[in-house]
Protein backbone atom coordinates (compact mmCIF):
# COMPACT_ATOMS: atom_id res chain seq x y z
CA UNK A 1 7.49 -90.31 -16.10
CA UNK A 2 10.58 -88.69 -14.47
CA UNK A 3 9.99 -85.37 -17.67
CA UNK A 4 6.35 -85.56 -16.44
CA UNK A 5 7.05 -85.15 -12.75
CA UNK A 6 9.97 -82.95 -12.97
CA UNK A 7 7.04 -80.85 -15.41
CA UNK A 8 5.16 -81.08 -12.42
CA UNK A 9 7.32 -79.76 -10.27
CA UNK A 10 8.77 -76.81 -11.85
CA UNK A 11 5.09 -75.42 -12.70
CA UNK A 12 4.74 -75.76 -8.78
CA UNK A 13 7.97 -74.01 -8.24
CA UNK A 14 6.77 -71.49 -10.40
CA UNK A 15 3.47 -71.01 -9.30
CA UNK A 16 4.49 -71.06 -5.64
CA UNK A 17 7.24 -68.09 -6.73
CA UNK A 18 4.67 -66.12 -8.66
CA UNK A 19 2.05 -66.24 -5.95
CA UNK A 20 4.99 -64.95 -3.18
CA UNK A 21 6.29 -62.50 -5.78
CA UNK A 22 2.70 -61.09 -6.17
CA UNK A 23 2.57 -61.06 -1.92
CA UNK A 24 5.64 -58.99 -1.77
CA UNK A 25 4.75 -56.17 -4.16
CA UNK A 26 1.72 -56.35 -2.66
CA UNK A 27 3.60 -56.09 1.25
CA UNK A 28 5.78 -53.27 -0.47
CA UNK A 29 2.54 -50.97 -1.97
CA UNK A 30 0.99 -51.39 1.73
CA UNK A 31 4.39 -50.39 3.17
CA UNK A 32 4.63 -47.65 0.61
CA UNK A 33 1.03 -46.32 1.47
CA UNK A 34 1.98 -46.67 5.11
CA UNK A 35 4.87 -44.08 4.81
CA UNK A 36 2.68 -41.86 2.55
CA UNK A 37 -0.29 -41.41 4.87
CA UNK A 38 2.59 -41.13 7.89
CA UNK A 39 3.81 -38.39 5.85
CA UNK A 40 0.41 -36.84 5.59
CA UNK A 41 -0.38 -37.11 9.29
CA UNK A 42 2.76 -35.18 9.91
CA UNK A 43 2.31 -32.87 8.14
CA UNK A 44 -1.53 -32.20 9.29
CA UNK A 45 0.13 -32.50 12.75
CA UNK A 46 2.66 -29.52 11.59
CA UNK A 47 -0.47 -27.08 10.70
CA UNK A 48 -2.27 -27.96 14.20
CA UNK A 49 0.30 -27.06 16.00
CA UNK A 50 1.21 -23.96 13.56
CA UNK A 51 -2.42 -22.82 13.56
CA UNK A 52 -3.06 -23.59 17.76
CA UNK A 53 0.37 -20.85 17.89
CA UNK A 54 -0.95 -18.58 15.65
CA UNK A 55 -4.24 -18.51 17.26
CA UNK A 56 -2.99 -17.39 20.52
CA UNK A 57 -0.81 -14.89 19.00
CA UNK A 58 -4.31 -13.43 17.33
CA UNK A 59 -6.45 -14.12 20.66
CA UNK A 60 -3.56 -11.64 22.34
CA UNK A 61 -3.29 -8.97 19.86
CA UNK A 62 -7.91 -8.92 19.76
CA UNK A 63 -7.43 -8.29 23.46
CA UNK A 64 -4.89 -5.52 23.21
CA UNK A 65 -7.37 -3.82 20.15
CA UNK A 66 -10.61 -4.43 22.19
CA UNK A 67 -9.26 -2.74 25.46
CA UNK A 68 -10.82 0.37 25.91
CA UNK A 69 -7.92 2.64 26.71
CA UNK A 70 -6.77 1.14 23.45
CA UNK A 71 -9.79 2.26 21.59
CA UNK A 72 -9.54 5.98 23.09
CA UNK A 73 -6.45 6.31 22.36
CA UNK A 74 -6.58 5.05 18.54
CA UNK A 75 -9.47 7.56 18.29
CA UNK A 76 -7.61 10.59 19.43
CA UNK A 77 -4.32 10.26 18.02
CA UNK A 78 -5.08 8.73 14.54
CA UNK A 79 -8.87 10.37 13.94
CA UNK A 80 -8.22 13.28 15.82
CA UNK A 81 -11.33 12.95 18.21
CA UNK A 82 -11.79 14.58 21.25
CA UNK A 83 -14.29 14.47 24.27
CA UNK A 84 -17.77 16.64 23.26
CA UNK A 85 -17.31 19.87 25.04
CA UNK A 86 -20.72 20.88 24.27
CA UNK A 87 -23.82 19.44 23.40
CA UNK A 88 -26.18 20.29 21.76
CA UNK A 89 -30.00 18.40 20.84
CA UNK A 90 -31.81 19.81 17.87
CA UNK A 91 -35.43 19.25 17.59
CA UNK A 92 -37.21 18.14 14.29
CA UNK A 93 -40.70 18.93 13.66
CA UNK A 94 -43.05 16.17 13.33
CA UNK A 95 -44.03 16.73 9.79
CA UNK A 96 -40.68 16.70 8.85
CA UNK A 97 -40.51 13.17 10.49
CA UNK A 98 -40.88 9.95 7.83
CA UNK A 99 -43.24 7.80 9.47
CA UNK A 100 -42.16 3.69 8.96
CA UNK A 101 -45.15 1.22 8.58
CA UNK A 102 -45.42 -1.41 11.04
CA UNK A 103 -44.09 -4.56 10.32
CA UNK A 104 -46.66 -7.38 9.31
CA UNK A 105 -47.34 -10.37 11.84
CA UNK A 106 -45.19 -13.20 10.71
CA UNK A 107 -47.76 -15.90 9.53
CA UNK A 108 -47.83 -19.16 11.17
CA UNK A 109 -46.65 -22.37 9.42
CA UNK A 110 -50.47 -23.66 9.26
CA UNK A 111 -51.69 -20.36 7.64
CA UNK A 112 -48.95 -21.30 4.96
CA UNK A 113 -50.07 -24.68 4.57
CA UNK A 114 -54.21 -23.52 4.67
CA UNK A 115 -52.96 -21.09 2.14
CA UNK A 116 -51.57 -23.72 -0.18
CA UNK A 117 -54.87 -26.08 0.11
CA UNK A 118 -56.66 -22.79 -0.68
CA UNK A 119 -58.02 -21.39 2.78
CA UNK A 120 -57.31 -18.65 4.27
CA UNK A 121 -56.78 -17.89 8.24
CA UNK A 122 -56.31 -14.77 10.13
C-alpha cells in the first residue's frame, strides 16, 4: 500500500512540476514577445519622429524654392533669362491652322447599360 501511495504521489509531484514547468516557458515566450514588440514600437516611434523632422526641414526648403523672387532669380542667373524687351505677335493664316474635332458627349451610364441589352439611346 505504502509503494502504491508513495506511486501516487510522485506521479502527482510530477505532474504538478510538468504542468508549472510548461506555465513558465510559456510566462517566459510571452515575456520574450513582450520585449520584442517593445522593441518594434521603438523603433516605429524612432522613424515618426525622424520622418515628422525631416518633413519640416522639406516643408521649409519647398517654401524657399516656390518664392517668387526665388524663381526669378534661378531663371536669370542659372538659364540666363531676361525680361522680354520686345514683343512681338505673329499671325498664322487660317489654312495653315489644324482644326481639332470636337470631343464626343460622354454617354450616360443607362445608354451603356441599353447598349448592352441591345438598344440604343441618343
Amino acid at each position: 500500500m505504502v509503494t502504491q501511495k508513495k506511486k501516487f504521489v510522485l506521479s502527482r509531484l510530477f505532474m504538478i512540476g510538468a504542468v508549472l514547468f510548461t506555465v513558465l516557458v510559456i510566462l517566459g515566450f510571452f515575456r520574450f514577445q513582450a520585449s520584442r514588440l517593445e522593441q518594434h514600437l521603438s523603433n516605429l516611434d524612432k522613424d515618426i519622429e525622424r520622418y515628422s523632422a525631416e518633413e519640416v526641414e522639406l516643408k521649409q526648403v519647398f517654401s524657399g524654392l516656390a518664392s517668387p523672387i526665388k524663381i526669378y532669380g534661378y531663371c536669370k542667373d542659372m538659364l540666363g533669362m531676361d525680361k522680354v524687351k520686345h514683343v512681338e505677335m505673329v499671325r498664322i493664316p487660317a489654312a495653315h491652322v489644324a482644326v481639332v474635332p470636337a470631343p464626343e458627349p460622354q454617354k450616360k451610364w443607362r445608354s451603356n447599360v441599353f447598349s448592352l441589352l441591345g438598344f440604343t439611346v441618343n
